[in-house]
N, C-alpha and C. Protein backbone atom coordinates (compact mmCIF):
# COMPACT_ATOMS: atom_id res chain seq x y z
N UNK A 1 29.36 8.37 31.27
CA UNK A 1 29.84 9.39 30.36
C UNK A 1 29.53 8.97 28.92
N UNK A 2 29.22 10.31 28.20
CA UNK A 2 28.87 9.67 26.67
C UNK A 2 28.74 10.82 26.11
N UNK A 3 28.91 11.10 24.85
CA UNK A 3 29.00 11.89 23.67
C UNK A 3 27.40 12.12 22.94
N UNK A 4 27.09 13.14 23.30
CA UNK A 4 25.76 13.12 23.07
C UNK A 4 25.85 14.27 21.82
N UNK A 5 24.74 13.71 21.00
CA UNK A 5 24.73 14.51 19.14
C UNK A 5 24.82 13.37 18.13
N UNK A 6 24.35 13.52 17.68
CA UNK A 6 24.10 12.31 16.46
C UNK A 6 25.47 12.59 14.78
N UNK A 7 25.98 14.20 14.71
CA UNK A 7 26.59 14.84 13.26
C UNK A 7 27.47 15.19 13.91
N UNK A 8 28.51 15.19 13.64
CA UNK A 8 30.17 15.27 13.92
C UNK A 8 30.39 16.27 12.78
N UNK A 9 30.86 17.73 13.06
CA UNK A 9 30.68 18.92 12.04
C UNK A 9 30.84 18.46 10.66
N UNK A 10 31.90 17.20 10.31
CA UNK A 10 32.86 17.15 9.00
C UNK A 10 31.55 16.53 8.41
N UNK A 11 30.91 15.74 8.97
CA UNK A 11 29.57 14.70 7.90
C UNK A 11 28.36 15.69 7.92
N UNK A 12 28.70 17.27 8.41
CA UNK A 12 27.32 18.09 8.49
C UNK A 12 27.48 18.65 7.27
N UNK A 13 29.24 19.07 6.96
CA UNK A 13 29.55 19.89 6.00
C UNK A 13 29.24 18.88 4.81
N UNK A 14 29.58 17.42 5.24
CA UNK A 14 29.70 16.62 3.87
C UNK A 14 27.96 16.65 2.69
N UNK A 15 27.11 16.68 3.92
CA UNK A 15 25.82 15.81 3.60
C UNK A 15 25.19 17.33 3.27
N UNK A 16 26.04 18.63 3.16
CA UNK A 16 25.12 19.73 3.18
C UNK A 16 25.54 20.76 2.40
N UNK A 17 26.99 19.97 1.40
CA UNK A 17 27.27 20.70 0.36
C UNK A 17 26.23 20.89 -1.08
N UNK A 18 25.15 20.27 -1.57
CA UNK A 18 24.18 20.30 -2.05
C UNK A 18 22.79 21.31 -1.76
N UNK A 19 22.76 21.78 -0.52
CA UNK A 19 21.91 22.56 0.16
C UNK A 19 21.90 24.45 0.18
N UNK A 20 20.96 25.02 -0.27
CA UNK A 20 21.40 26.12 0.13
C UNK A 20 21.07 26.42 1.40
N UNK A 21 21.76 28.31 0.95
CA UNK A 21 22.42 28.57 2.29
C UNK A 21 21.00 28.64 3.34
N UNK A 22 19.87 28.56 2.93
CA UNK A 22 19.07 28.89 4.26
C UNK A 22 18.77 27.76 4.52
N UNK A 23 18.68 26.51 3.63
CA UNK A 23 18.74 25.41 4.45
C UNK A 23 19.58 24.87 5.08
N UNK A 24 21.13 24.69 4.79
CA UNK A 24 22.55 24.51 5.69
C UNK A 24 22.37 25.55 6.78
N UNK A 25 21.74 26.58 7.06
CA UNK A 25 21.27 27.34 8.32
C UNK A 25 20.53 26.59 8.74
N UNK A 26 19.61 26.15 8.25
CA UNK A 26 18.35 25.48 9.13
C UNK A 26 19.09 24.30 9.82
N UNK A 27 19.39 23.24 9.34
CA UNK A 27 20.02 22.31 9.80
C UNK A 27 21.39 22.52 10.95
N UNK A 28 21.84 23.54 10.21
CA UNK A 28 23.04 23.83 11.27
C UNK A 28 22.30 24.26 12.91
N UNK A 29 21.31 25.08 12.78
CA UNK A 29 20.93 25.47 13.96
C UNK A 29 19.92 24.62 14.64
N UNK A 30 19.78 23.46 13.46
CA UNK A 30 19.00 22.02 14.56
C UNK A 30 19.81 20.96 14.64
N UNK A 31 21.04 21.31 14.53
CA UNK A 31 21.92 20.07 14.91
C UNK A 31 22.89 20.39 15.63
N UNK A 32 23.08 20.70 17.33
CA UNK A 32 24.25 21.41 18.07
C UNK A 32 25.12 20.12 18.06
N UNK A 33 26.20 20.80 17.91
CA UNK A 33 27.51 20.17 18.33
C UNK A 33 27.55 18.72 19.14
N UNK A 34 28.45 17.88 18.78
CA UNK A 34 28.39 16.95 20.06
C UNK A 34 29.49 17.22 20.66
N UNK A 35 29.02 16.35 22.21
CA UNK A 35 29.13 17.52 23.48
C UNK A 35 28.95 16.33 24.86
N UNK A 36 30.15 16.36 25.40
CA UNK A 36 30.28 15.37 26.46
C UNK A 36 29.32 15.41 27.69
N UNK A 37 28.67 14.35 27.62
CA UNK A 37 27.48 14.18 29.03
C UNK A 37 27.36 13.34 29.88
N UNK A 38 27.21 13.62 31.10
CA UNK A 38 27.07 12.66 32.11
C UNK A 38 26.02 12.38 32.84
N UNK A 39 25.23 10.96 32.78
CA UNK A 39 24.49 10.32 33.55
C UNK A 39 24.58 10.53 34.68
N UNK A 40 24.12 11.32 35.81
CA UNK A 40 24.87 11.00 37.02
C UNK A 40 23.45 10.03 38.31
N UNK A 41 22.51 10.07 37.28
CA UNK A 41 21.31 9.28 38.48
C UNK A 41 20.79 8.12 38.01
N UNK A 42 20.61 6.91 38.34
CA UNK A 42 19.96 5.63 37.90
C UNK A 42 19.18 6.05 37.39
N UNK A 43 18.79 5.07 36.05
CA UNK A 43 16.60 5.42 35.91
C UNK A 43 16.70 3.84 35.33
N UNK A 44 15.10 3.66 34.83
CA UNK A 44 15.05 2.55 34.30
C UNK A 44 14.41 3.30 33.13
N UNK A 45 14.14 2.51 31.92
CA UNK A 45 13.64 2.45 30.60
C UNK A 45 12.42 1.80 30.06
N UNK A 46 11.65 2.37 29.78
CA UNK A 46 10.73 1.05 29.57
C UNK A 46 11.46 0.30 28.18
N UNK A 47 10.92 -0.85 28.05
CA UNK A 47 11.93 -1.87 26.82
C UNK A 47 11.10 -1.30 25.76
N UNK A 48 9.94 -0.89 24.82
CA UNK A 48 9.53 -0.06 23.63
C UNK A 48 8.43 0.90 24.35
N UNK A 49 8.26 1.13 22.80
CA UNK A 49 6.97 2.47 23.53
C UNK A 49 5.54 2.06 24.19
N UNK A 50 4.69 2.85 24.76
CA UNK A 50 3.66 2.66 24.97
C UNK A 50 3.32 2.62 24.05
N UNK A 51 2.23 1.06 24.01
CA UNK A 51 1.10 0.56 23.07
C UNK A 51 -0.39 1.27 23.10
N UNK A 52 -0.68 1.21 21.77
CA UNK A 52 -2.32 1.82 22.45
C UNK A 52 -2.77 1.29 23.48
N UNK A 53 -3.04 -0.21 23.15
CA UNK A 53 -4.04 -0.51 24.43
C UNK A 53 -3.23 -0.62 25.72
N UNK A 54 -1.75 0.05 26.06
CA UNK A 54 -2.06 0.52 27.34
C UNK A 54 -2.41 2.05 27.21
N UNK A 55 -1.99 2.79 26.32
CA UNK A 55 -3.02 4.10 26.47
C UNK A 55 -4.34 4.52 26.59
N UNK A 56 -4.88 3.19 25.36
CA UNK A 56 -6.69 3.22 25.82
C UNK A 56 -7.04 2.77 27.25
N UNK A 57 -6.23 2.03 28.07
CA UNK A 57 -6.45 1.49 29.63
C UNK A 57 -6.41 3.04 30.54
N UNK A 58 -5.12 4.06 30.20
CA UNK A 58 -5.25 5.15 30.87
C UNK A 58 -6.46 5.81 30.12
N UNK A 59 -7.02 6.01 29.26
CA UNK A 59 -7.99 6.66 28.92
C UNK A 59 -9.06 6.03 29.48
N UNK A 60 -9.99 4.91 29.21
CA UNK A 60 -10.81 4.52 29.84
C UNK A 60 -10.80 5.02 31.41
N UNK A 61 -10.17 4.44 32.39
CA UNK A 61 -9.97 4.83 33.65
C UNK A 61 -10.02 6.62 33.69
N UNK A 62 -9.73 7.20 32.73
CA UNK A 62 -8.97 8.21 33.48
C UNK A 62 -10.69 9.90 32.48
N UNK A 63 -10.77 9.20 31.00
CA UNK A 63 -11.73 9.67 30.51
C UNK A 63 -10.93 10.87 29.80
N UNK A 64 -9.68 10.50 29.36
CA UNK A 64 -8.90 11.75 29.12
C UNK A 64 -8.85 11.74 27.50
N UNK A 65 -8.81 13.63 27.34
CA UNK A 65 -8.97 13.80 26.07
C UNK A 65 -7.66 14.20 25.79
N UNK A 66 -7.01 13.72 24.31
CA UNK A 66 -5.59 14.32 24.29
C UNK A 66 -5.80 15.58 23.79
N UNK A 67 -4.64 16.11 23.32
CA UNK A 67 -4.72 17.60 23.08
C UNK A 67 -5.10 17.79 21.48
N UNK A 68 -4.54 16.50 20.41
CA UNK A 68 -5.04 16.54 19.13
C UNK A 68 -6.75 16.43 19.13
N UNK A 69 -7.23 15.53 20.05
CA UNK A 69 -8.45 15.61 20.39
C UNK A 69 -9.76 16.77 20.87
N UNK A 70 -8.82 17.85 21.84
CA UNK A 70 -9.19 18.97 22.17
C UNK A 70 -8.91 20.30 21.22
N UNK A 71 -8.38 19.84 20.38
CA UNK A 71 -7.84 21.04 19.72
C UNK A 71 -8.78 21.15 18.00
N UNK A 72 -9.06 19.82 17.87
CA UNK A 72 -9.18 19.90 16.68
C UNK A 72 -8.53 19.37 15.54
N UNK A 73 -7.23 19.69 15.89
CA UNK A 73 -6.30 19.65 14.60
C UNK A 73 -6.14 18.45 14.10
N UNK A 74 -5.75 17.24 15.18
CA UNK A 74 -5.09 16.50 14.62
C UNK A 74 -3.95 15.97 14.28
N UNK A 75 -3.43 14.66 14.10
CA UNK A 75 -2.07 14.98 13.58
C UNK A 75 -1.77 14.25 12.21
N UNK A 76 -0.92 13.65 11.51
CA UNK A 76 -0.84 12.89 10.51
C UNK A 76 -1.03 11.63 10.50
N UNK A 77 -1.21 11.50 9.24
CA UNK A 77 -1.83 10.06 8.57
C UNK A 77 -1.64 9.65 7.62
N UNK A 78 -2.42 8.69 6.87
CA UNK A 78 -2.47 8.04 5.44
C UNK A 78 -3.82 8.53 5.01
N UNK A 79 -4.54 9.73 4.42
CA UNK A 79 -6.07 10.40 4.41
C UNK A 79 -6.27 9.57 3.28
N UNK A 80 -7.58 9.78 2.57
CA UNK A 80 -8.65 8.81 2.23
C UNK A 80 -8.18 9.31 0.51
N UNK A 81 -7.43 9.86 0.38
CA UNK A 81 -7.37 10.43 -0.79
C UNK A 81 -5.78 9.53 -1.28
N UNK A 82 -5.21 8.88 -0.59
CA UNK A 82 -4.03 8.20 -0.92
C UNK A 82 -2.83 8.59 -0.61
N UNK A 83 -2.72 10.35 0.17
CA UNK A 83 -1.53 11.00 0.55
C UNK A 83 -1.75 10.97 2.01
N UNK A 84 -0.22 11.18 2.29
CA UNK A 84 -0.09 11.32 3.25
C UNK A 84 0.09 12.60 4.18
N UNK A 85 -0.64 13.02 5.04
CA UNK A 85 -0.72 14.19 5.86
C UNK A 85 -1.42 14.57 7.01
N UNK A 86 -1.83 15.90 7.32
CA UNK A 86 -2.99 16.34 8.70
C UNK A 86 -4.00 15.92 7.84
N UNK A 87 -4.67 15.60 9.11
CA UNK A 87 -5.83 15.95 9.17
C UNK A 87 -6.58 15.64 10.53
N UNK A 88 -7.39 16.59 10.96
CA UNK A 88 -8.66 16.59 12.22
C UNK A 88 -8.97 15.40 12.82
N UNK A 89 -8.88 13.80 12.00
CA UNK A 89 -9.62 12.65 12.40
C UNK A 89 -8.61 12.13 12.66
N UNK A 90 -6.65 12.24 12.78
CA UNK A 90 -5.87 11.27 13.24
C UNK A 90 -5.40 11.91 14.67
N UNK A 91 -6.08 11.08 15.57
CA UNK A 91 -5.69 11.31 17.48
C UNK A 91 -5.15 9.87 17.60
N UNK A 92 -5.05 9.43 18.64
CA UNK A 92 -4.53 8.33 18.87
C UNK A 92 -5.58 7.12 18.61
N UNK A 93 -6.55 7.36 18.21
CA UNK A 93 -7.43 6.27 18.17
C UNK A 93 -7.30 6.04 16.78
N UNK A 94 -7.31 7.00 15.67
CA UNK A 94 -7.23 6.98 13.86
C UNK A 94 -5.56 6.97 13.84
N UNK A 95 -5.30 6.55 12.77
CA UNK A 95 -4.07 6.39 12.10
C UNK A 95 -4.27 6.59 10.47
N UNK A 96 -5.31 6.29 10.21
CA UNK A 96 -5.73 5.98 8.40
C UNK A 96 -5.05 4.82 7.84
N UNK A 97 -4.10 3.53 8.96
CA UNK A 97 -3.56 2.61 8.52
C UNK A 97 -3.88 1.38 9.62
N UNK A 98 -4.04 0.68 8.96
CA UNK A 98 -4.25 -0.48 10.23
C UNK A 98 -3.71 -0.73 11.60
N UNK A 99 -3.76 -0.55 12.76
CA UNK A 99 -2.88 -0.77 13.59
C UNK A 99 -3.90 -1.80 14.62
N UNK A 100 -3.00 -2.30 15.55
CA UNK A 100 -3.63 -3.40 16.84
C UNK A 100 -3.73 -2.77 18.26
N UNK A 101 -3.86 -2.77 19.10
CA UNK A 101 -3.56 -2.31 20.27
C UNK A 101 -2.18 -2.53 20.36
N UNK A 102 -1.34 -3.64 19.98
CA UNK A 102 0.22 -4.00 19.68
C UNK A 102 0.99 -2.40 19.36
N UNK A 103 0.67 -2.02 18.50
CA UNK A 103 1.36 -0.89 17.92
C UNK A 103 1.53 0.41 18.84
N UNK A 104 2.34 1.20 18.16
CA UNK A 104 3.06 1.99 19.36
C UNK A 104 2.07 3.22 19.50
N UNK A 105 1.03 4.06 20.44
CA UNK A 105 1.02 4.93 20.68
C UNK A 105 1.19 6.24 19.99
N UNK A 106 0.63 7.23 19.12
CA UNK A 106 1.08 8.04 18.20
C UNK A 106 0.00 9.36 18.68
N UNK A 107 0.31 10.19 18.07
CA UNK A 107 -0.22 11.72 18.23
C UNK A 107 -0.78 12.33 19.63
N UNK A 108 0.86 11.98 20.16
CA UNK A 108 0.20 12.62 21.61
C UNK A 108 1.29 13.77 21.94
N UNK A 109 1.09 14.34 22.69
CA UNK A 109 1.87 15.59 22.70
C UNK A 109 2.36 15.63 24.40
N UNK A 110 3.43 16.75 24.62
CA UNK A 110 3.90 16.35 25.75
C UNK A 110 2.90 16.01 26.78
N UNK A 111 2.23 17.29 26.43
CA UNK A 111 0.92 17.30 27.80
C UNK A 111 0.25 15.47 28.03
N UNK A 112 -0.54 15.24 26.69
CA UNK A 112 -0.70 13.54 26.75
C UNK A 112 0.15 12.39 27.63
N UNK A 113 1.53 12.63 27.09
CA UNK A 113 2.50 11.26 28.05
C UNK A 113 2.47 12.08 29.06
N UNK A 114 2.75 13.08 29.59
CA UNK A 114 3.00 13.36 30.65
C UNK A 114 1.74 12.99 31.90
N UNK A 115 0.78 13.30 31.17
CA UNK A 115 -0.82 12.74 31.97
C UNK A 115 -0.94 11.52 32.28
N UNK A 116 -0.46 10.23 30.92
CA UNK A 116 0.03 8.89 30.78
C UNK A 116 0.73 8.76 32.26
N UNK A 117 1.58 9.29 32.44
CA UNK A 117 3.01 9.00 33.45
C UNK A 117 2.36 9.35 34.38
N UNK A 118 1.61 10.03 35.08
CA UNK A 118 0.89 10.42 36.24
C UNK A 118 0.00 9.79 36.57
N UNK A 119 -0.84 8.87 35.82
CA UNK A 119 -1.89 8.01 36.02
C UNK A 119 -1.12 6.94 36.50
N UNK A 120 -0.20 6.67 35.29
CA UNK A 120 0.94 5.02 36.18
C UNK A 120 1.34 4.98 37.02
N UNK A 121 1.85 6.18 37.76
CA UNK A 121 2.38 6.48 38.57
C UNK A 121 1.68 6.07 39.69
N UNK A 122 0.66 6.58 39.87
CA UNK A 122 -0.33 6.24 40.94
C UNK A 122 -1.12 4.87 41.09
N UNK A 123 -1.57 4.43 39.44
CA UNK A 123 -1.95 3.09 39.61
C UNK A 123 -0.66 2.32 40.30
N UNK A 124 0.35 2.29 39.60
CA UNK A 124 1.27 1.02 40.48
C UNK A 124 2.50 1.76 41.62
N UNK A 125 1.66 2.68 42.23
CA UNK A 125 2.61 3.46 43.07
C UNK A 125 4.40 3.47 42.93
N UNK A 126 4.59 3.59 42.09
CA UNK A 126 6.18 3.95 41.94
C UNK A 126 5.71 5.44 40.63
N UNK A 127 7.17 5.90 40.87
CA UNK A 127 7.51 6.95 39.91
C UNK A 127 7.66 6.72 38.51
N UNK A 128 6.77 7.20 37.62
CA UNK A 128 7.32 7.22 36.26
C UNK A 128 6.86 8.34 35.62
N UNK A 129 7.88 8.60 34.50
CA UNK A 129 8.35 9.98 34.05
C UNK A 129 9.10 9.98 32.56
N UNK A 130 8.87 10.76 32.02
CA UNK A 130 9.37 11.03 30.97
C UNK A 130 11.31 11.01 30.79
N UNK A 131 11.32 10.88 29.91
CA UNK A 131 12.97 10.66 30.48
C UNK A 131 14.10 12.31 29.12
N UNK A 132 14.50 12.36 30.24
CA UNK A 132 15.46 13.67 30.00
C UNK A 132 15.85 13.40 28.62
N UNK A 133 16.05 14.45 27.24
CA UNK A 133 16.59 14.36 26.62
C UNK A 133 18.23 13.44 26.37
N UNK A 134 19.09 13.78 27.75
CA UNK A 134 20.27 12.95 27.74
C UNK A 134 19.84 11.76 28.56
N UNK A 135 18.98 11.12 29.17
CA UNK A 135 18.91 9.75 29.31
C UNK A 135 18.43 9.21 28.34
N UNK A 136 17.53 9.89 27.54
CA UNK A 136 16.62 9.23 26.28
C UNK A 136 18.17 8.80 25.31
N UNK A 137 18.51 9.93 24.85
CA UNK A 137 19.98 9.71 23.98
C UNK A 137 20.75 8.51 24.31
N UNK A 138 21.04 8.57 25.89
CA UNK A 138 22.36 7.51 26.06
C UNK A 138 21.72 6.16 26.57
N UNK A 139 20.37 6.05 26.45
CA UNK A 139 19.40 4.80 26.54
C UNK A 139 19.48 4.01 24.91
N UNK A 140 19.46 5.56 23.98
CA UNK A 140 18.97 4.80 22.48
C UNK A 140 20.65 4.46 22.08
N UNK A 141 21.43 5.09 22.59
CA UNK A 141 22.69 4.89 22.14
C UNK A 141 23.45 3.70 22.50
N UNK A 142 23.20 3.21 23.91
CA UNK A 142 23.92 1.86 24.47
C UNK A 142 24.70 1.45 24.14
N UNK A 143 25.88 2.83 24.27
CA UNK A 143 27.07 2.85 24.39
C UNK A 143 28.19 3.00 23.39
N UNK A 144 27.57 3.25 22.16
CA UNK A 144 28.40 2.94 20.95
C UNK A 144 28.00 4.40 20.35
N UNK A 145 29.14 4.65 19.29
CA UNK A 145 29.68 5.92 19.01
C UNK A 145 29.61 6.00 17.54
N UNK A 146 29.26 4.88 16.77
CA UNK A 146 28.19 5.29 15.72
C UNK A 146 27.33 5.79 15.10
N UNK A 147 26.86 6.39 14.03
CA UNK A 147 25.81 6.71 13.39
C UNK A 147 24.75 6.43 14.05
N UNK A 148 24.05 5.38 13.74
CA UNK A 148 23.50 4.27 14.46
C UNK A 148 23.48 3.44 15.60
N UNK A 149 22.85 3.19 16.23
CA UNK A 149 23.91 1.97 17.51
C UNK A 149 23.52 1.20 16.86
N UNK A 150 23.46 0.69 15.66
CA UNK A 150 24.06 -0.40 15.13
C UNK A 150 24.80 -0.62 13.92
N UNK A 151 25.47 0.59 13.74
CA UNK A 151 26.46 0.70 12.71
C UNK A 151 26.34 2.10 12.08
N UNK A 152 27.56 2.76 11.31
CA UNK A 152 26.76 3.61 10.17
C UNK A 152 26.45 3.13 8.91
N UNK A 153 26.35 2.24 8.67
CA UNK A 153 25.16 1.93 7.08
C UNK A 153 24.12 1.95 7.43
N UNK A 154 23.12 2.81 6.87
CA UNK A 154 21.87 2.93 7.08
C UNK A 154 21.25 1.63 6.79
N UNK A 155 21.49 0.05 6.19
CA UNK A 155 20.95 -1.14 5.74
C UNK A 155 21.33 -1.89 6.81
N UNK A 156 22.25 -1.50 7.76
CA UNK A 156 22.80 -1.78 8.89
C UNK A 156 21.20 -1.74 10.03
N UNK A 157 20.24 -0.75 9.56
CA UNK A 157 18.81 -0.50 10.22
C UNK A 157 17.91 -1.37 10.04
N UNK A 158 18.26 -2.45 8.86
CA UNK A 158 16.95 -3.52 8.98
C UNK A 158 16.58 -4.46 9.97
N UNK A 159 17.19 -4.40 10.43
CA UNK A 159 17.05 -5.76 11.69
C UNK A 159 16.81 -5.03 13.45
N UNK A 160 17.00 -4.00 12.85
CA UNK A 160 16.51 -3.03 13.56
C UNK A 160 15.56 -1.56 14.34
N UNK A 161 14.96 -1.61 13.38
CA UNK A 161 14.07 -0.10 13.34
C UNK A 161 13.02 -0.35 12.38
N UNK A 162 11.77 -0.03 12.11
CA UNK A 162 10.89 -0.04 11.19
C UNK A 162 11.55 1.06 10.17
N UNK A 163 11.76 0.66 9.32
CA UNK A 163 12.55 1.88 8.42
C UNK A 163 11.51 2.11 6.76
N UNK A 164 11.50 3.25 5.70
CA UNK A 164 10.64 3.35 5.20
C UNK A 164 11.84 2.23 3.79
N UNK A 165 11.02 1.20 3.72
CA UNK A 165 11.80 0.15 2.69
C UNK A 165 10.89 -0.10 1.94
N UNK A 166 11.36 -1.62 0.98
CA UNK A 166 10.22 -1.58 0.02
C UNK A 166 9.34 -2.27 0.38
N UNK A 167 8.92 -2.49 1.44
CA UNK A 167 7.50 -3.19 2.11
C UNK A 167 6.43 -1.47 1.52
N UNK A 168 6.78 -0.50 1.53
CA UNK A 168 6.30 0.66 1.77
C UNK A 168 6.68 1.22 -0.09
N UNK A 169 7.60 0.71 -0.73
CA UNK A 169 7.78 0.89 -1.82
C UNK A 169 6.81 0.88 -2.62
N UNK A 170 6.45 -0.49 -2.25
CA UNK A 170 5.77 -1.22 -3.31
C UNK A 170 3.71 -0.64 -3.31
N UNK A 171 3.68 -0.11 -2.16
CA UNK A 171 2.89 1.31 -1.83
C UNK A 171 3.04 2.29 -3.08
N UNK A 172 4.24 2.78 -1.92
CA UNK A 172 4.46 4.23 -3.04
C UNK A 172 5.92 3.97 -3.96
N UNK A 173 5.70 3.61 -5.33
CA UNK A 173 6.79 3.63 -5.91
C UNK A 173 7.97 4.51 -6.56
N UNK A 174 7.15 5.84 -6.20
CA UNK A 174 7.72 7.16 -6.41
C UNK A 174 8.92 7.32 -4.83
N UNK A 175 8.90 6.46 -4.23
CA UNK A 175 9.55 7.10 -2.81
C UNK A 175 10.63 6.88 -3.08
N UNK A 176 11.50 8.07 -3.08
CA UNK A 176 13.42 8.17 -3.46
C UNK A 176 14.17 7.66 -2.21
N UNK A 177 13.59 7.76 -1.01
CA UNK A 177 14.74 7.49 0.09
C UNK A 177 14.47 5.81 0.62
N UNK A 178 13.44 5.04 -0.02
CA UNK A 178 13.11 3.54 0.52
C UNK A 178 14.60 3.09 0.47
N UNK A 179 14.84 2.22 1.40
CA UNK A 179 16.05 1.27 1.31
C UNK A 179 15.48 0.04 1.39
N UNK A 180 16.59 -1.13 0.70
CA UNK A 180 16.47 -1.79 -0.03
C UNK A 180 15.89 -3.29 0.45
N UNK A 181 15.92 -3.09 2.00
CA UNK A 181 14.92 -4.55 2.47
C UNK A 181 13.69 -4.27 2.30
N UNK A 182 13.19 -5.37 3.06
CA UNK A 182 11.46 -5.40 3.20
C UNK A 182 11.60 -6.10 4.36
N UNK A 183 10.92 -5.52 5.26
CA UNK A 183 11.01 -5.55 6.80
C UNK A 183 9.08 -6.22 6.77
N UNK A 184 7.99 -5.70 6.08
CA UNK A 184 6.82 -6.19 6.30
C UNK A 184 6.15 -5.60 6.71
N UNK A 185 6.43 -4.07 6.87
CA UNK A 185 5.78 -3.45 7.65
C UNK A 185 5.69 -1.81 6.89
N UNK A 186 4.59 -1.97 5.87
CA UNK A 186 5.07 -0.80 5.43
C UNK A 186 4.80 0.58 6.40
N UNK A 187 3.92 0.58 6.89
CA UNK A 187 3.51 1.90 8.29
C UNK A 187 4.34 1.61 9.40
N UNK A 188 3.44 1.36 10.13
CA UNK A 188 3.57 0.94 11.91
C UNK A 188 3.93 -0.17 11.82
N UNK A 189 4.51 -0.86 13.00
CA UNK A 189 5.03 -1.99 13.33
C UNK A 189 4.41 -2.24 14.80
N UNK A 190 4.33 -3.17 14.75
CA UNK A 190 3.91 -3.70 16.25
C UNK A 190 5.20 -3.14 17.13
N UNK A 191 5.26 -2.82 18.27
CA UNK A 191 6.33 -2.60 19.26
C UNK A 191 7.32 -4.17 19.15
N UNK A 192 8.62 -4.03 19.67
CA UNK A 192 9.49 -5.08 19.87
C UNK A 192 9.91 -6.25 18.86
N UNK A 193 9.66 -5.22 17.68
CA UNK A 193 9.41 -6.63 16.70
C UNK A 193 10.69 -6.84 15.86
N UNK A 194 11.68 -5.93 16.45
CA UNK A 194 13.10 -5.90 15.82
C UNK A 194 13.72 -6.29 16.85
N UNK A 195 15.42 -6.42 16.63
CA UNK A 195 16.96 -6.48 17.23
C UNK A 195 16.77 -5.67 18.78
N UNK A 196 16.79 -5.89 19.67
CA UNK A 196 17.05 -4.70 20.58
C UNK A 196 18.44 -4.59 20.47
N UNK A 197 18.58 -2.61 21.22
CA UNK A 197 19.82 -2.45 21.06
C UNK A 197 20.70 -3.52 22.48
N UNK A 198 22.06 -2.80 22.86
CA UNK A 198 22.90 -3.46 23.59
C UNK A 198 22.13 -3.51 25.22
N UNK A 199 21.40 -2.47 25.23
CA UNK A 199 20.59 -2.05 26.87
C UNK A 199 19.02 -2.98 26.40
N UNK A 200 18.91 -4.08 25.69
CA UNK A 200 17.38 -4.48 25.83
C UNK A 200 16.53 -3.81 25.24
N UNK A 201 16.34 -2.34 24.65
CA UNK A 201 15.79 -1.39 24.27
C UNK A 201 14.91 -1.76 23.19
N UNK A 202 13.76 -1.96 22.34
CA UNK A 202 13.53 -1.80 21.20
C UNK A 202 13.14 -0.71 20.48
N UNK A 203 13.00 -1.02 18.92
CA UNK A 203 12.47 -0.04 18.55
C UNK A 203 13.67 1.87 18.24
């Protein structure tokens, strides 16, 4: 059993007295209520996200194009011009920022993991699958009824999460929401490279 929702109405009203009214709509109607849920089937978790190079392993084998790939579009980046946004050339192979095969997996869309999970599936014959909105929740939550599962101070996140700080500041010095460590990582982070939560989890 667990309390699934991240805004408890009183800190929706608090954080949204500044906002107008069509944005306190917007938010209100992307933030439902929290709302008692129950686990009722085992699963397992993987401990962080898929890395590229196990995604380039399902691609090689498999010759699969993702959908930013098929489409055109693209998804976001760091573009050549110094901002950040779309563009056509970031699929999972571009980023516009350095990354390793280490790093986590980016611009894939359901269709993508879900193709991911079907290939694994079969290479190491067991089941794997995307995980339900409420297992994902009460996986990242591990058990605690915080802001955060690891506190509500958002500085409470350094030892925990790649967060946008002044590793990324010192980038862009115009950025109003950096908090106040330096974690080293101003983009991407390699997977596992923080605190896991209470369930082993990273990231």
């Amino acid at each position: 059993d667990f309390v699934m929702g991240s805004m408890p109405y009183n800190e929706f009203l608090r954080k949204s007295l500044n906002l107008s009214d069509d944005d306190r709509l917007g938010l209100l109607l992307n933030s439902p209520p929290q709302r008692p849920k129950v686990v009722s089937l085992p699963f397992r978790m993987s401990a962080h996200e898929v890395t590229i190079g196990q995604y380039r392993q399902f691609v090689n084998d498999t010759q699969y194009k993702s959908d930013a790939e098929q489409t055109g579009r693209g998804g976001t980046g760091l573009r050549e011009d110094g901002t950040w946004g779309p563009s056509p050339r970031f699929t999972w192979r571009e980023y516009g920022v350095p990354v390793t095969d280490d790093h986590p997996v980016a611009h894939l869309s359901w269709n993508d993991a879900n193709a991911f999970c079907q290939w694994l599936s079969k290479k190491e014959g067991a089941e794997y699958r995307l995980p339900t909105d409420v297992e994902w929740e009460y996986a990242c939550r591990a058990g605690t009824m915080t802001r955060y599962y690891c506190g509500d101070d958002p500085q409470s996140l350094a030892d925990h999460a790649n967060m946008s700080d002044q590793s990324l500041a010192k980038i862009n010095p115009r950025l109003p929401w950096a908090l106040g460590h330096d974690d080293g990582h101003a983009y991407l982070a390699p997977v596992g490279q923080f605190t896991p939560n209470a369930f082993g989890l990273y990231d």
